[in-house]
N, C-alpha and C. Protein backbone atom coordinates (compact mmCIF):
# COMPACT_ATOMS: atom_id res chain seq x y z
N UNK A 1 -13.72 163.08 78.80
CA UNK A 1 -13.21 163.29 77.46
C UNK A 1 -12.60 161.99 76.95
N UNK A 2 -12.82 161.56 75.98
CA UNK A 2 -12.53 160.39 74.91
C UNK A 2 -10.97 160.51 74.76
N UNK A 3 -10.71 159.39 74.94
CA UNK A 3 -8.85 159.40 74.74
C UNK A 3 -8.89 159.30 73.07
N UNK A 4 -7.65 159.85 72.69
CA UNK A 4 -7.08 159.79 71.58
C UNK A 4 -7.31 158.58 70.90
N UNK A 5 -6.95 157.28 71.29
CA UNK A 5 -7.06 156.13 70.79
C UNK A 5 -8.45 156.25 70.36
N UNK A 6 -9.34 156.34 71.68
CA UNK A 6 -10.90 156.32 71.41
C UNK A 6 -11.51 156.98 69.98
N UNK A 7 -11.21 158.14 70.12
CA UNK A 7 -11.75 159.02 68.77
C UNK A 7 -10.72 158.17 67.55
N UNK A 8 -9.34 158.07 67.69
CA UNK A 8 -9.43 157.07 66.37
C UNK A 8 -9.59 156.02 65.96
N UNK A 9 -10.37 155.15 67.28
CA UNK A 9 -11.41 154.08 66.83
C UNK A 9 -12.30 154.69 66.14
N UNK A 10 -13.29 155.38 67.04
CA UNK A 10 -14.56 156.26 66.44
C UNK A 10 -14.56 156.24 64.87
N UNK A 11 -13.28 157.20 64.68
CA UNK A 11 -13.36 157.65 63.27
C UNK A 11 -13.10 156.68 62.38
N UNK A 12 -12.19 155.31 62.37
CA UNK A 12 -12.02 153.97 61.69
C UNK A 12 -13.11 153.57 61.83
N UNK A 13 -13.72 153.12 62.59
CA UNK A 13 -14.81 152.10 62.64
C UNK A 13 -16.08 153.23 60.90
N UNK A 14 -16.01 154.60 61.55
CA UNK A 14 -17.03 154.73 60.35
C UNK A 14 -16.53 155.20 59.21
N UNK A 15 -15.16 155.39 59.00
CA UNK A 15 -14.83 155.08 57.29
C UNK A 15 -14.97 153.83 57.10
N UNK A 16 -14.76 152.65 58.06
CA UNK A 16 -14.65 151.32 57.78
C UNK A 16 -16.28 150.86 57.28
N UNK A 17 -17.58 151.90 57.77
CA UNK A 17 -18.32 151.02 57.70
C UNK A 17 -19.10 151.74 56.48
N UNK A 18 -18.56 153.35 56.14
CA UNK A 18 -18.76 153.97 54.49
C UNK A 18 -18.04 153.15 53.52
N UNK A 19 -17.06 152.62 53.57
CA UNK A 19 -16.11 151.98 52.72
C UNK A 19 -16.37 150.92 52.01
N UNK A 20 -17.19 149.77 53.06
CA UNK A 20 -17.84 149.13 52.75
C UNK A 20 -19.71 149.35 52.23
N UNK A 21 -19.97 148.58 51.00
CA UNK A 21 -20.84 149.38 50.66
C UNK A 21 -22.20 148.34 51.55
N UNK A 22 -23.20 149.33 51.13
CA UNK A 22 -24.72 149.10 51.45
C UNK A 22 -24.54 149.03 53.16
N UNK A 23 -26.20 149.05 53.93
CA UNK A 23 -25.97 149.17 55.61
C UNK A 23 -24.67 148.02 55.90
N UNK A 24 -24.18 148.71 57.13
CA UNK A 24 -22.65 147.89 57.88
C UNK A 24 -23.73 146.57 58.15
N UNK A 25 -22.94 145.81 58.45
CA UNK A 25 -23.06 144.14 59.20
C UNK A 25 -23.10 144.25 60.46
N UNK A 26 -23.87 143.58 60.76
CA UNK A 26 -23.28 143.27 62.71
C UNK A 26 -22.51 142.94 62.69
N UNK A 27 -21.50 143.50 64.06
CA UNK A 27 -20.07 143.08 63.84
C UNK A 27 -19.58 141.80 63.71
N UNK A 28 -20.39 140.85 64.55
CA UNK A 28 -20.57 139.42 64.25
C UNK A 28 -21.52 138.64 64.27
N UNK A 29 -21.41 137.90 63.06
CA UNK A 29 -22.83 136.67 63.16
C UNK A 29 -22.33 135.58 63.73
N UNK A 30 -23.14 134.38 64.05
CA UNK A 30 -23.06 133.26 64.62
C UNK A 30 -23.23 132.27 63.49
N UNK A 31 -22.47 131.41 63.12
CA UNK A 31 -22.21 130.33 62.38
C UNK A 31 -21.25 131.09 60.85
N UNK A 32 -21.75 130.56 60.10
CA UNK A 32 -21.11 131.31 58.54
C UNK A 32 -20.99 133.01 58.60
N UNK A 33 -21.85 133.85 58.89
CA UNK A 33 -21.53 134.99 58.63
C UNK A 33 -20.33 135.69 59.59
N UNK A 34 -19.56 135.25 60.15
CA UNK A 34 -18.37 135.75 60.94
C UNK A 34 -18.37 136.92 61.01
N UNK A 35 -17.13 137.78 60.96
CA UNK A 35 -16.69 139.09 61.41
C UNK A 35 -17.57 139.77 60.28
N UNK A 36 -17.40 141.14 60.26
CA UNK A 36 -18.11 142.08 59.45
C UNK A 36 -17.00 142.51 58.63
N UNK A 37 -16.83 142.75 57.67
CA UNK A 37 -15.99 143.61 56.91
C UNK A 37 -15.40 144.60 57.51
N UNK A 38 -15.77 145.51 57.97
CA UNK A 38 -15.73 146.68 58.51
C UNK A 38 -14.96 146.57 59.74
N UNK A 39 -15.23 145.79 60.61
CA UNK A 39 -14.53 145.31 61.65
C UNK A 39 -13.14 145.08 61.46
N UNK A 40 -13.08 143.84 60.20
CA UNK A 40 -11.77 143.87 60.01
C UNK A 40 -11.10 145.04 59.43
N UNK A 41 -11.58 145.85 59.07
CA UNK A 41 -10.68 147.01 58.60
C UNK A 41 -10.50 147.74 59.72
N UNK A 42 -11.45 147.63 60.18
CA UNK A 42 -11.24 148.53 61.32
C UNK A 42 -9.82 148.58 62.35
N UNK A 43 -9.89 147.08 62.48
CA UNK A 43 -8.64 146.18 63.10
C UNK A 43 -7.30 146.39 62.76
N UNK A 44 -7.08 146.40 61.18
CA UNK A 44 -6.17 146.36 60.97
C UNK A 44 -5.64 148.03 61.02
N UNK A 45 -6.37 148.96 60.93
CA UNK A 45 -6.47 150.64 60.98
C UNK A 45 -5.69 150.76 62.37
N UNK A 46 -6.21 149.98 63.29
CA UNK A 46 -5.73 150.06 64.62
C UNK A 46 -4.38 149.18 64.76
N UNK A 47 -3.84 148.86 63.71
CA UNK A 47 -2.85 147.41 63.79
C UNK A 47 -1.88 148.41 63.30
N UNK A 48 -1.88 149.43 62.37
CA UNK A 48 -1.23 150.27 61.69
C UNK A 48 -1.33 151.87 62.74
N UNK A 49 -2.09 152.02 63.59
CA UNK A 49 -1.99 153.03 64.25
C UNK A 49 -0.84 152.97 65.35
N UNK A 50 -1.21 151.76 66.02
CA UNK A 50 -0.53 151.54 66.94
C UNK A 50 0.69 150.83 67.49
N UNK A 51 1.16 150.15 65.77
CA UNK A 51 2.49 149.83 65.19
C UNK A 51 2.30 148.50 65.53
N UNK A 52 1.47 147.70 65.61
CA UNK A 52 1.90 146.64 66.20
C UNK A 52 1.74 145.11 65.67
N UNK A 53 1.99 144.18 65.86
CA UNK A 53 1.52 142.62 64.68
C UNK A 53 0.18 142.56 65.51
N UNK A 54 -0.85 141.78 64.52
CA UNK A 54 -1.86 141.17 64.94
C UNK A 54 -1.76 140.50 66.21
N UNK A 55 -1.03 139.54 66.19
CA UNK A 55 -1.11 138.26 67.88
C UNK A 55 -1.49 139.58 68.97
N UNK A 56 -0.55 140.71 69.17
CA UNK A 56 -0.11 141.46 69.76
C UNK A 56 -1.30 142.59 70.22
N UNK A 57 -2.04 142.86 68.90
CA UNK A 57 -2.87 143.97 68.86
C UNK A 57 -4.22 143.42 69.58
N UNK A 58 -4.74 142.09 69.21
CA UNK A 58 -5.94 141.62 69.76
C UNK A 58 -5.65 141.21 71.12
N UNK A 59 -4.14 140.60 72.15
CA UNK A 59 -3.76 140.69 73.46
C UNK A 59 -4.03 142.32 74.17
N UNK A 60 -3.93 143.62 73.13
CA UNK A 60 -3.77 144.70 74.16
C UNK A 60 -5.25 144.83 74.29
N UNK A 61 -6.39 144.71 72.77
CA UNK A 61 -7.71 144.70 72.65
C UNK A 61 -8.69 143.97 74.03
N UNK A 62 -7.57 143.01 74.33
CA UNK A 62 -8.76 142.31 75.39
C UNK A 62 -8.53 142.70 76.29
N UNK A 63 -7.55 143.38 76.67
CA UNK A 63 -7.74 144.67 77.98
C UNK A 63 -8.25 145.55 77.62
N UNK A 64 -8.73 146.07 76.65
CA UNK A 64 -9.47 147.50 76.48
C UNK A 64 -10.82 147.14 75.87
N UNK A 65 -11.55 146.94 77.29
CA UNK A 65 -13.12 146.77 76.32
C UNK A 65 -14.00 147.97 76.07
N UNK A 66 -13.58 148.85 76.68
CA UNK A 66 -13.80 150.32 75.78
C UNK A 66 -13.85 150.55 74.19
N UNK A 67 -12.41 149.80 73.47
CA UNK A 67 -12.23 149.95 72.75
C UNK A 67 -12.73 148.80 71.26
N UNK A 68 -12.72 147.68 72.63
CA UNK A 68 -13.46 146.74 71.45
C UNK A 68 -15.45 146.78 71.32
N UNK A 69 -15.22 147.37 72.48
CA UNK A 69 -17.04 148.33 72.32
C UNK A 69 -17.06 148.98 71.42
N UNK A 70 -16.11 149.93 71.03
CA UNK A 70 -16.46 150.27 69.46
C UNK A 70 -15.97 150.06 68.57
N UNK A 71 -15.91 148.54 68.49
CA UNK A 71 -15.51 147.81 67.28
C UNK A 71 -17.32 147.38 67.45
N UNK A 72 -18.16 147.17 68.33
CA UNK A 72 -19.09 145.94 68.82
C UNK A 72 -19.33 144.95 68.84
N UNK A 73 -18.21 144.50 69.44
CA UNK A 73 -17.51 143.53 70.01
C UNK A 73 -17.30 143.61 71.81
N UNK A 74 -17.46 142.20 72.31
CA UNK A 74 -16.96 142.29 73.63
C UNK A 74 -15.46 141.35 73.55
N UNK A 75 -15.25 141.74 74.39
CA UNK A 75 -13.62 141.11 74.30
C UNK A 75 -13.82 139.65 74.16
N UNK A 76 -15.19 138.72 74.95
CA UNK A 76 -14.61 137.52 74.36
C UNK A 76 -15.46 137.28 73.22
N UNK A 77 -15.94 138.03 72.46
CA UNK A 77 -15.85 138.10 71.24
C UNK A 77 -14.63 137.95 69.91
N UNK A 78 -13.71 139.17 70.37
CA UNK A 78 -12.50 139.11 69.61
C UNK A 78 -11.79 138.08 68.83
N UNK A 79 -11.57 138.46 67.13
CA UNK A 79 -11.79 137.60 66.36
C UNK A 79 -9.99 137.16 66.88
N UNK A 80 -9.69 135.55 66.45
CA UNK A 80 -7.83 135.13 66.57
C UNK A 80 -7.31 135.65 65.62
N UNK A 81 -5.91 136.41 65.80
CA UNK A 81 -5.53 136.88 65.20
C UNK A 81 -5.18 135.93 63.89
N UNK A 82 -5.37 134.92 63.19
CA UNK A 82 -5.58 134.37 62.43
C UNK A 82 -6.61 134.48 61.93
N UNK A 83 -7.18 134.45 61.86
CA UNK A 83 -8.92 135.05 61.48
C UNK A 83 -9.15 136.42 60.97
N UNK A 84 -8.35 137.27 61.30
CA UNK A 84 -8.25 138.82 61.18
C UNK A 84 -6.96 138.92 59.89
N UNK A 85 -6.20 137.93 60.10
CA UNK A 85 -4.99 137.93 58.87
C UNK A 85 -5.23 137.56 57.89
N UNK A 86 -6.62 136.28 58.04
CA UNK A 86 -6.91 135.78 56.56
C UNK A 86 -7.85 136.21 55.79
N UNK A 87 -9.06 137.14 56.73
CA UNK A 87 -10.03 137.92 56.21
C UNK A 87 -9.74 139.46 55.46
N UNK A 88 -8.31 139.63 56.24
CA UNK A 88 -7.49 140.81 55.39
C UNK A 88 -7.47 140.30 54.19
N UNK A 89 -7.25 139.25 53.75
CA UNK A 89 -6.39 139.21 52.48
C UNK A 89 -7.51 138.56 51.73
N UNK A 90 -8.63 138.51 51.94
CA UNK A 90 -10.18 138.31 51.40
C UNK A 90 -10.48 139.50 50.79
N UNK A 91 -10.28 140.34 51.60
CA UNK A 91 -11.31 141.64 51.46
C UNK A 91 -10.72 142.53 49.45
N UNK A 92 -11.57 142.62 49.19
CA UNK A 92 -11.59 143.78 48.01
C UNK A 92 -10.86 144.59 47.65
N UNK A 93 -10.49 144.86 46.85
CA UNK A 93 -8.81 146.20 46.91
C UNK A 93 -9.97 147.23 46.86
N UNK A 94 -11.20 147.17 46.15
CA UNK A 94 -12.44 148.38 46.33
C UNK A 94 -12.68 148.90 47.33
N UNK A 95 -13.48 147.76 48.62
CA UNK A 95 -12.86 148.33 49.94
C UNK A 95 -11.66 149.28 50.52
N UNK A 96 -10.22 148.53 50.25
CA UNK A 96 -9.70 149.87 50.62
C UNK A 96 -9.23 150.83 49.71
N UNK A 97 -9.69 150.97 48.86
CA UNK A 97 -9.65 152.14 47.55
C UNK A 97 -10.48 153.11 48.32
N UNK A 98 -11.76 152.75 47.93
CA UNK A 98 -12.42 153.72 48.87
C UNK A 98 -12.54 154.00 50.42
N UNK A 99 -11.46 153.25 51.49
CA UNK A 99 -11.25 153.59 52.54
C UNK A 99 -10.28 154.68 52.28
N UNK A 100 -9.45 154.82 51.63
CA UNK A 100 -8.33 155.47 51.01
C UNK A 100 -8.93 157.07 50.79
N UNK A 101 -9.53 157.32 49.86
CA UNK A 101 -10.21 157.79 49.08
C UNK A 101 -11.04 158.89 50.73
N UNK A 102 -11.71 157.99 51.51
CA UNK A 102 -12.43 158.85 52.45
C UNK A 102 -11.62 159.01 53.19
N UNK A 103 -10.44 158.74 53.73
CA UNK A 103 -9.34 158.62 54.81
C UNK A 103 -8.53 160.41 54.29
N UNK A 104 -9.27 160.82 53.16
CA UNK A 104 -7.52 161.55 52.51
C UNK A 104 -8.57 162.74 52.86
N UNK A 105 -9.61 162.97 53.34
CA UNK A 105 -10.58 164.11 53.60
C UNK A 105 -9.94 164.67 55.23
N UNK A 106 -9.46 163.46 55.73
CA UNK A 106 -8.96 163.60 57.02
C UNK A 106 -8.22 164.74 57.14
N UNK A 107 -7.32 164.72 56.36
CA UNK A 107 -5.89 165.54 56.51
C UNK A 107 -6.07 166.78 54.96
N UNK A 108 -5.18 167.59 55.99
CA UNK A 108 -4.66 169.16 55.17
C UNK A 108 -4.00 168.95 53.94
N UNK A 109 -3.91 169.17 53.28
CA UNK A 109 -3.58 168.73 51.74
C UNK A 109 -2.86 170.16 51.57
N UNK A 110 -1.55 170.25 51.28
CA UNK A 110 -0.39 170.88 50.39
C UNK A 110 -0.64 171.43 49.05
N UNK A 111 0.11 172.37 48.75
CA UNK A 111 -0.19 172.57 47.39
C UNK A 111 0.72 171.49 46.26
N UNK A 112 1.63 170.78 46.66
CA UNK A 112 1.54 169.81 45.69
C UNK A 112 1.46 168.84 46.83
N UNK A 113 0.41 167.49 45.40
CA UNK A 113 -0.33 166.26 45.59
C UNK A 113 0.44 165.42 44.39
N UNK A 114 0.69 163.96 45.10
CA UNK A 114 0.38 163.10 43.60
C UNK A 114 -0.37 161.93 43.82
């Protein structure tokens, strides 16, 4: 059975890769095309799950190659956490609008919303 963490990789990695539009990217290219979009969201999903700063989150990542398997990534793959901080602040507010947007299907919804 899939640990907890596992399934909420699972489930980040594929809002991360609906969110972003048209087929996902390989998680990484070689030369100019770097990380994938998706990846990095993915990253930071897991940066916010598991409370923790970047430096920090990609040190626990390279012990868990389970987990950076489903990023598809091998650990010495794994982008520096500099690389993951500056591609955050690249990415599209559209991207996470609509990560947002598919993320809120997740959860039980109340009778009041705002």
């Amino acid at each position: 059975m899939a640990s907890q963490l596992a399934r909420f990789t699972d489930r980040c990695v594929d809002l991360s890769q609906n969110a972003v539009t048209g087929e996902p990217a390989p998680a990484v290219e070689k030369g100019d095309g770097g990380y994938a979009d998706w990846v990095i969201v993915s990253i930071h999903c897991l940066r916010e799950y598991l409370n923790q700063p970047y430096r920090r989150l990609l040190d626990i990542l390279y012990e868990m190659p389970g987990i950076a398997a489903k990023l598809g990534l091998s650990v010495n793959q794994l982008p520096n956490f500099t690389t993951v901080c500056t591609r955050k602040q690249d990415l599209k507010m559209r991207i996470w609008r609509v990560l947002l947007r598919l993320s809120v299907t997740l959860h039980e919804l109340g009778d009041v919303q705002a």
